[in-house]
N, C-alpha and C. Protein backbone atom coordinates (compact mmCIF):
# COMPACT_ATOMS: atom_id res chain seq x y z
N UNK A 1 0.85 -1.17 0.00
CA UNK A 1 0.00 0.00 0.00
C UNK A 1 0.90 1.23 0.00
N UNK A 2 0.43 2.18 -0.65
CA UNK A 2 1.63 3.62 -1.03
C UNK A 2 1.42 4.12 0.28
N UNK A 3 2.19 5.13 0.67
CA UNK A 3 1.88 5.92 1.82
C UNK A 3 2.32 7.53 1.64
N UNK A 4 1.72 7.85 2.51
CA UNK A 4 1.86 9.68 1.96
C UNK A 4 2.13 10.40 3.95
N UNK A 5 2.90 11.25 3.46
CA UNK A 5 2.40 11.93 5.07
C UNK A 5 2.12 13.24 4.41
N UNK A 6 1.22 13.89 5.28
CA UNK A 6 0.73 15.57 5.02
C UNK A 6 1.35 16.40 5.76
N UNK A 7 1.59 17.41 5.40
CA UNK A 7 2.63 18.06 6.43
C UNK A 7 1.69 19.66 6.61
N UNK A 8 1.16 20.24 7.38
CA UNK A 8 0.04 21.41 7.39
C UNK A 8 0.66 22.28 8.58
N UNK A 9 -0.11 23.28 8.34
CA UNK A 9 0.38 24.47 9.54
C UNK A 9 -0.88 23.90 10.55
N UNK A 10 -0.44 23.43 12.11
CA UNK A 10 -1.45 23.58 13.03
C UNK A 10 -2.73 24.86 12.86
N UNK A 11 -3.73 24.49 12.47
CA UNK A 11 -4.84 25.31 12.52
C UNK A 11 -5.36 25.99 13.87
N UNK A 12 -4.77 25.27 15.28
CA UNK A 12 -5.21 26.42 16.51
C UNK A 12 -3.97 27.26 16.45
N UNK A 13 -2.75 27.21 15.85
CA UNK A 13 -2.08 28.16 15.91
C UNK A 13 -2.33 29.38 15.65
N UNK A 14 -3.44 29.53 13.90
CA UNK A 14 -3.96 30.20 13.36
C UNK A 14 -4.70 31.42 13.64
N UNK A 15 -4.14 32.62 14.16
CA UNK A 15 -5.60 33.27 14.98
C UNK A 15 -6.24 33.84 14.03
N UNK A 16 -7.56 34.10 14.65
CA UNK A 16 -9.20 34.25 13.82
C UNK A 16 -9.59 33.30 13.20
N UNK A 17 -8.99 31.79 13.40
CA UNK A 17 -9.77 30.88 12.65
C UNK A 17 -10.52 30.16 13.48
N UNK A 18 -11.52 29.66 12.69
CA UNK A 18 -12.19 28.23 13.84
C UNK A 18 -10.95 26.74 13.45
N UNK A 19 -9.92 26.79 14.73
CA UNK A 19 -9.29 26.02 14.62
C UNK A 19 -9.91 24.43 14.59
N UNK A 20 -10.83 24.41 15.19
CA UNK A 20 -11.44 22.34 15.31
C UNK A 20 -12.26 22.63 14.35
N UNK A 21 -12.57 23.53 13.69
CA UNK A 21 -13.41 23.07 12.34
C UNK A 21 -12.44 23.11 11.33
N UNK A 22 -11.62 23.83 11.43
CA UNK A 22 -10.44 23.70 10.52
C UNK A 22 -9.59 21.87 10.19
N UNK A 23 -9.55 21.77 11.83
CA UNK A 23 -9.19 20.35 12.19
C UNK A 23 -9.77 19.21 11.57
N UNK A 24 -10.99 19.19 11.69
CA UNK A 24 -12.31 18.46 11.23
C UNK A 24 -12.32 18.47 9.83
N UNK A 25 -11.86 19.40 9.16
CA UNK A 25 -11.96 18.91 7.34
C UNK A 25 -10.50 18.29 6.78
N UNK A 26 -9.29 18.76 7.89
CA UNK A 26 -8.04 17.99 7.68
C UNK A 26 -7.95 16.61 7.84
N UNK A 27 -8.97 16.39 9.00
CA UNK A 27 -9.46 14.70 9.48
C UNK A 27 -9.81 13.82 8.58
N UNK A 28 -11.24 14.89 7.66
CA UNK A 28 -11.90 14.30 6.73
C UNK A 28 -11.24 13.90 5.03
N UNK A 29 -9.89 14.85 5.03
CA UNK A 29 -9.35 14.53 3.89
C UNK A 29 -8.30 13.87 4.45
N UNK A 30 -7.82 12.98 5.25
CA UNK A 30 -6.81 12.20 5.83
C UNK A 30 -7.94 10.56 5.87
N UNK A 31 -9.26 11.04 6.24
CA UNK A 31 -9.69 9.52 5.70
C UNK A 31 -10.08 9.20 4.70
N UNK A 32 -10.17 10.24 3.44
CA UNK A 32 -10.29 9.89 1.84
C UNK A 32 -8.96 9.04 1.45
N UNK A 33 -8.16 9.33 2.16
CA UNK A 33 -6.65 8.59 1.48
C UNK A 33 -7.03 7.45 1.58
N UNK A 34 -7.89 6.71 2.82
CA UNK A 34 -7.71 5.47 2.69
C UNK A 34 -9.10 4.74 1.88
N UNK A 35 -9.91 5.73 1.72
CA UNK A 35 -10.71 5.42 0.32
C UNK A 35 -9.85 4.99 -1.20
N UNK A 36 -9.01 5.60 -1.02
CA UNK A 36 -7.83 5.39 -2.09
C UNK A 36 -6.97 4.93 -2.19
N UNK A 37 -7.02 3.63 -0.90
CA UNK A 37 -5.91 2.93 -1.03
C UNK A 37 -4.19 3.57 -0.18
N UNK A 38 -4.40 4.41 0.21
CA UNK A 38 -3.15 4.98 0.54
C UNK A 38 -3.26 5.17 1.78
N UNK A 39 -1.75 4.70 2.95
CA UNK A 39 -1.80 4.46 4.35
C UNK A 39 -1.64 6.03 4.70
N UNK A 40 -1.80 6.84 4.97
CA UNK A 40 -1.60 8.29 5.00
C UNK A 40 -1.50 8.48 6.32
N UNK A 41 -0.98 9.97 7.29
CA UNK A 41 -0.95 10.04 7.98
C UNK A 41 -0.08 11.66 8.10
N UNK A 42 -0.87 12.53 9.05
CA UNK A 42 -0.44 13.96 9.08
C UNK A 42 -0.12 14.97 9.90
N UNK A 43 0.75 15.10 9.74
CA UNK A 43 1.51 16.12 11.04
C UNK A 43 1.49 18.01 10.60
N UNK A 44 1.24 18.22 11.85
CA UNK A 44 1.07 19.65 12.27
C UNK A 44 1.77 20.24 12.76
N UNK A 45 2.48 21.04 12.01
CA UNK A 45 3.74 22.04 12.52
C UNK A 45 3.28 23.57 12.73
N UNK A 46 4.22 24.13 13.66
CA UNK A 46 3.92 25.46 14.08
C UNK A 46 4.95 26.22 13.99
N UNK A 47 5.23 28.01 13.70
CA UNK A 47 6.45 28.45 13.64
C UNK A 47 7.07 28.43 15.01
N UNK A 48 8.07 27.43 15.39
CA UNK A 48 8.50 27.61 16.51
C UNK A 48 10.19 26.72 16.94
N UNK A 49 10.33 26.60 17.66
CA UNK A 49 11.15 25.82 18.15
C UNK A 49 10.68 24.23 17.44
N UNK A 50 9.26 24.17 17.84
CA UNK A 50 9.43 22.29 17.49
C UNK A 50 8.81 22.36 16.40
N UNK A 51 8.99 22.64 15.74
CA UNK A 51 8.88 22.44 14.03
C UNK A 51 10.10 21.14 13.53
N UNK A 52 11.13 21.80 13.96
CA UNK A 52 12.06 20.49 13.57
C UNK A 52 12.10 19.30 13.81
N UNK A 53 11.76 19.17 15.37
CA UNK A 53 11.70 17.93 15.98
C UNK A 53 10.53 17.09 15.46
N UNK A 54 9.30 17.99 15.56
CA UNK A 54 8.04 17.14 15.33
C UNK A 54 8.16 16.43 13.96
N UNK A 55 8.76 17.03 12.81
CA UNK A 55 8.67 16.61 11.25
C UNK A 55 9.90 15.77 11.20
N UNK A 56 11.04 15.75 11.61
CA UNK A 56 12.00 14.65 11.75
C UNK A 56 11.37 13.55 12.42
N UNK A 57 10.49 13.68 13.53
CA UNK A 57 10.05 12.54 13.87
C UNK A 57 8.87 11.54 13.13
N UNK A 58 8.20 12.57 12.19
CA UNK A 58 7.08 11.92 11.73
C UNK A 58 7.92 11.45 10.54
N UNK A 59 8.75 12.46 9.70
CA UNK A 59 9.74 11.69 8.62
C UNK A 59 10.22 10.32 8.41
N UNK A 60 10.78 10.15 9.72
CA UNK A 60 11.98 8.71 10.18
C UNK A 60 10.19 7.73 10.87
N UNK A 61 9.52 7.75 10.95
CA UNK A 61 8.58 7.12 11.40
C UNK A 61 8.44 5.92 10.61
N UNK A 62 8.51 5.92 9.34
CA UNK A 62 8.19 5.30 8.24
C UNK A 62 9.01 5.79 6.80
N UNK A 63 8.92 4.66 6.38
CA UNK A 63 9.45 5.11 4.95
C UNK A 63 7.89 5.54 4.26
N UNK A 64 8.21 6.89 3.18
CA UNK A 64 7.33 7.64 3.03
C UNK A 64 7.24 7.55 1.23
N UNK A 65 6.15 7.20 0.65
CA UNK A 65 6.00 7.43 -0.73
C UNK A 65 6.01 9.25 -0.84
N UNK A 66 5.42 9.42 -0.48
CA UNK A 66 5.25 11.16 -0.86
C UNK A 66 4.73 11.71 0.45
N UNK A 67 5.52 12.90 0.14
CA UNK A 67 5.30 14.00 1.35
C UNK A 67 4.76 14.89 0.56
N UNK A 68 3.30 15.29 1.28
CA UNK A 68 2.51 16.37 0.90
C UNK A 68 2.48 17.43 1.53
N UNK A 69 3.22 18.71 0.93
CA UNK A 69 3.12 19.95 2.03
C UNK A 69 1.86 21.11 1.49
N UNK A 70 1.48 21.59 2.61
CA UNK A 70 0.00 22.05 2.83
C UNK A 70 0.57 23.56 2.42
N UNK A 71 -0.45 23.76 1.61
CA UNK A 71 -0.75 25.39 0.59
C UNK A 71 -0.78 26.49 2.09
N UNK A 72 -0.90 26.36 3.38
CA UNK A 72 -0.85 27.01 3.82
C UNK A 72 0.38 27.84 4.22
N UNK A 73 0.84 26.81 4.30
CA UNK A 73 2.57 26.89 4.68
C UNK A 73 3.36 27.91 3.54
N UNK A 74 3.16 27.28 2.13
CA UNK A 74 3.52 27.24 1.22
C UNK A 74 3.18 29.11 0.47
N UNK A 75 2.00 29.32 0.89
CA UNK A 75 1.28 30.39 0.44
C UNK A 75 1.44 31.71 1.13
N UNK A 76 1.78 31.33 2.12
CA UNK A 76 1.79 32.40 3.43
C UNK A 76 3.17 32.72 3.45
N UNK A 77 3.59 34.50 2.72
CA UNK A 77 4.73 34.82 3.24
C UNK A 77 5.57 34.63 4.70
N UNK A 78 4.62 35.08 5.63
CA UNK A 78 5.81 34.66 7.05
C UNK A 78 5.86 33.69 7.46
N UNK A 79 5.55 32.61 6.30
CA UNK A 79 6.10 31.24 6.87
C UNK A 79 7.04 30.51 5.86
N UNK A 80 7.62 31.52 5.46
CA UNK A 80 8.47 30.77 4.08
C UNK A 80 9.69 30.63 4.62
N UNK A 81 10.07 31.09 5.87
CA UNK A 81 11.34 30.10 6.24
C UNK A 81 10.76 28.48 6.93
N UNK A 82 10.18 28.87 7.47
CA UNK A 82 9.15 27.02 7.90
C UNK A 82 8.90 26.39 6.53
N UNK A 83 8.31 27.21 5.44
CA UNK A 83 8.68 26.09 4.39
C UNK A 83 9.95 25.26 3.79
N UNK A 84 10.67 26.41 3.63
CA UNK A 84 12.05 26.29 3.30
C UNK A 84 12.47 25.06 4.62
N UNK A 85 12.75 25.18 5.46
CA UNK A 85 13.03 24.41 6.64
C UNK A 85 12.32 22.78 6.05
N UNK A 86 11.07 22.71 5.95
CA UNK A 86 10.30 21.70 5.53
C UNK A 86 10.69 21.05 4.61
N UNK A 87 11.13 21.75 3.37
CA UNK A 87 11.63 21.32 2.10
C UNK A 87 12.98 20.84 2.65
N UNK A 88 13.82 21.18 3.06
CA UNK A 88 15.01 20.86 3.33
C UNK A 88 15.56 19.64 4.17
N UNK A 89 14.15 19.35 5.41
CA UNK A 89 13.95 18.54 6.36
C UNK A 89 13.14 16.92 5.55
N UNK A 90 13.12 17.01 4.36
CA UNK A 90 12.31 15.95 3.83
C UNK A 90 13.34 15.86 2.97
N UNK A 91 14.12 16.78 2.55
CA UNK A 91 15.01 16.40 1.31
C UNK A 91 16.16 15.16 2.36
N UNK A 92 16.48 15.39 3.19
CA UNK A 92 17.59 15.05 3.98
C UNK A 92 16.78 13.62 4.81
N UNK A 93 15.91 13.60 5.44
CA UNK A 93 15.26 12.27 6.18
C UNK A 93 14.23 11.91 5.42
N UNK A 94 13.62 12.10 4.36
CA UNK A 94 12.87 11.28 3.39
C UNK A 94 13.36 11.55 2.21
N UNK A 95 14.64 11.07 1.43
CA UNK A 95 15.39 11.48 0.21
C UNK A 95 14.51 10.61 -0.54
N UNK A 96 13.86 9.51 -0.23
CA UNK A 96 13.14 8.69 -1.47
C UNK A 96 11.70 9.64 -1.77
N UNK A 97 11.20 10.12 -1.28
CA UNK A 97 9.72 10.05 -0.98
C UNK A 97 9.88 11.39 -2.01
N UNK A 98 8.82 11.32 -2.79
CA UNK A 98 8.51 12.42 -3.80
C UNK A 98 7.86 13.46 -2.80
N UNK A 99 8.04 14.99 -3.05
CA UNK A 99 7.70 16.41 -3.24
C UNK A 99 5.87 16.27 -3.40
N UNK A 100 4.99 16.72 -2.75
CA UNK A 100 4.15 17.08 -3.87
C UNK A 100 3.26 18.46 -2.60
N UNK A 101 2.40 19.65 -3.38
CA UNK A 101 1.85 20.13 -2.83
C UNK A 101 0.59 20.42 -3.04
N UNK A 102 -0.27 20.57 -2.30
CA UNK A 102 -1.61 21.13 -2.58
C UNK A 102 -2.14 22.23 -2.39
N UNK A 103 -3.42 22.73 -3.11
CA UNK A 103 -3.68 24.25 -2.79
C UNK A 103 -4.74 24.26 -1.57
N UNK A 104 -4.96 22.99 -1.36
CA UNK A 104 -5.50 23.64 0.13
C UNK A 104 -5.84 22.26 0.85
N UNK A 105 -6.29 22.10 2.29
CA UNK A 105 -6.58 21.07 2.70
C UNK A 105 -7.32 20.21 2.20
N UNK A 106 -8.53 20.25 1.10
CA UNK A 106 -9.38 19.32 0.56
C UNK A 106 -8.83 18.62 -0.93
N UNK A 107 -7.42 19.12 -0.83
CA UNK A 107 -7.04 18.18 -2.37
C UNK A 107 -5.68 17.76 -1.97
N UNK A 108 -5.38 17.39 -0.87
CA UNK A 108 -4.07 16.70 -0.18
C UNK A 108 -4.05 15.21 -0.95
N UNK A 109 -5.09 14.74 -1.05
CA UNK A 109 -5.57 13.11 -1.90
C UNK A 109 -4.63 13.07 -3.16
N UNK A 110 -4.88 14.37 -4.10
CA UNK A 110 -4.88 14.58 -5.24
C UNK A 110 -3.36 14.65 -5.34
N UNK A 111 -2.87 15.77 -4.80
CA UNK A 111 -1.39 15.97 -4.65
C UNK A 111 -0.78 14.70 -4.74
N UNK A 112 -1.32 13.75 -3.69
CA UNK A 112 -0.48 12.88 -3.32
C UNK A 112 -0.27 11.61 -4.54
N UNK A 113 -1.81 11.83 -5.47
CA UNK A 113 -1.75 10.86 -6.42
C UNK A 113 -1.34 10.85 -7.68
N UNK A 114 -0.98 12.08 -7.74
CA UNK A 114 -0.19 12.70 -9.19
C UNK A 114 1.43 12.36 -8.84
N UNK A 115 1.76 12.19 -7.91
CA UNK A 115 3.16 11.17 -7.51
C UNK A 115 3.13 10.16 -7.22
N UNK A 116 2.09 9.64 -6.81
CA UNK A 116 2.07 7.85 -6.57
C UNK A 116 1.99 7.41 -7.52
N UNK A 117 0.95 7.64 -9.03
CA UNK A 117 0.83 7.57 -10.04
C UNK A 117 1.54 7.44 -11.15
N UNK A 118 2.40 8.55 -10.67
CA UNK A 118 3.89 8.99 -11.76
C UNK A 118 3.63 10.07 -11.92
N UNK A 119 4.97 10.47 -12.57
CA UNK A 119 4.82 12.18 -12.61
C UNK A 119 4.04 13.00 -13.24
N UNK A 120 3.62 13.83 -12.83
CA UNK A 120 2.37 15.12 -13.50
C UNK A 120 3.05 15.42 -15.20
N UNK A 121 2.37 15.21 -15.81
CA UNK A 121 3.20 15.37 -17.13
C UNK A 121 3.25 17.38 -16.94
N UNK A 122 4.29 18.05 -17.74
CA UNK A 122 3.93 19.57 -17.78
C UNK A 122 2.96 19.65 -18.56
N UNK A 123 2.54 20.81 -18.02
CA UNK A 123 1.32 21.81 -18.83
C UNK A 123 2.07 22.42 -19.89
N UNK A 124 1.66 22.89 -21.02
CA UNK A 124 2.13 23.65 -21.68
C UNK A 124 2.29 25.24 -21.37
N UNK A 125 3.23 25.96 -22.17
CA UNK A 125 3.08 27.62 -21.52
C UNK A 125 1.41 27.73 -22.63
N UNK A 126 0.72 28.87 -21.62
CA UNK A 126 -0.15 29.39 -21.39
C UNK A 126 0.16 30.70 -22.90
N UNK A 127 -0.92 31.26 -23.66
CA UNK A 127 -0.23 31.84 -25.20
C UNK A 127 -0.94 32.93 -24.46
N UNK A 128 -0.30 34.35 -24.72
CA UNK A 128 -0.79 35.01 -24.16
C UNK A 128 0.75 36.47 -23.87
């Protein structure tokens, strides 16, 4: 069975959000994976001190088909050294496991199956 881990910004970190409803649709797209066949499983990082520890630990947990990092992380200027950190922390303790990202918590599935699959063929440039 393929396996994927998700890698997301903790949603109670988040202020002004409804963090457990936030939680609750991350839940719900963590049990589509296994509608799809895929052992999945997802960790929540915060800008802080244990950012490192927590994702080295979920990294080395398992050998990982693909690491999926969350559009939040990814999207959000003041967290682009936590991305960078992320990218760097998967390149080094999951060197096998393919890259992939999504644009938001409800297509983490998708991300993950355009690398389990094989690679996303390119798009063409856009004429214009």
């Amino acid at each position: 069975m393929p396996s994927a881990l998700v890698v997301g910004y903790d949603p109670q970190a988040i202020p002004g959000i409804d963090g457990a409803a936030l939680r609750a649709s991350l839940d719900a797209e963590l049990a589509r994976f296994a509608e799809h066949g895929i052992d999945a499983a997802m960790t929540l990082v915060v800008l802080d001190g244990s950012a490192e520890a927590t994702l080295v630990a979920a990294l080395t947990r398992q050998p990982w088909d693909v690491v999926v990092v969350g559009g939040g992380i990814r999207k959000t200027e003041q967290l682009l050294p936590l991305f960078e950190q992320i990218v760097n922390l998967i390149h080094r303790h999951a060197p096998e496991a393919a890259i992939a990202f999504n644009t938001s918590g409800g297509d983490s599935v998708e991300a993950a199956r355009r690398w389990l699959e094989g690679q996303p063929p390119v798009a063409p440039p856009r004429a214009g």
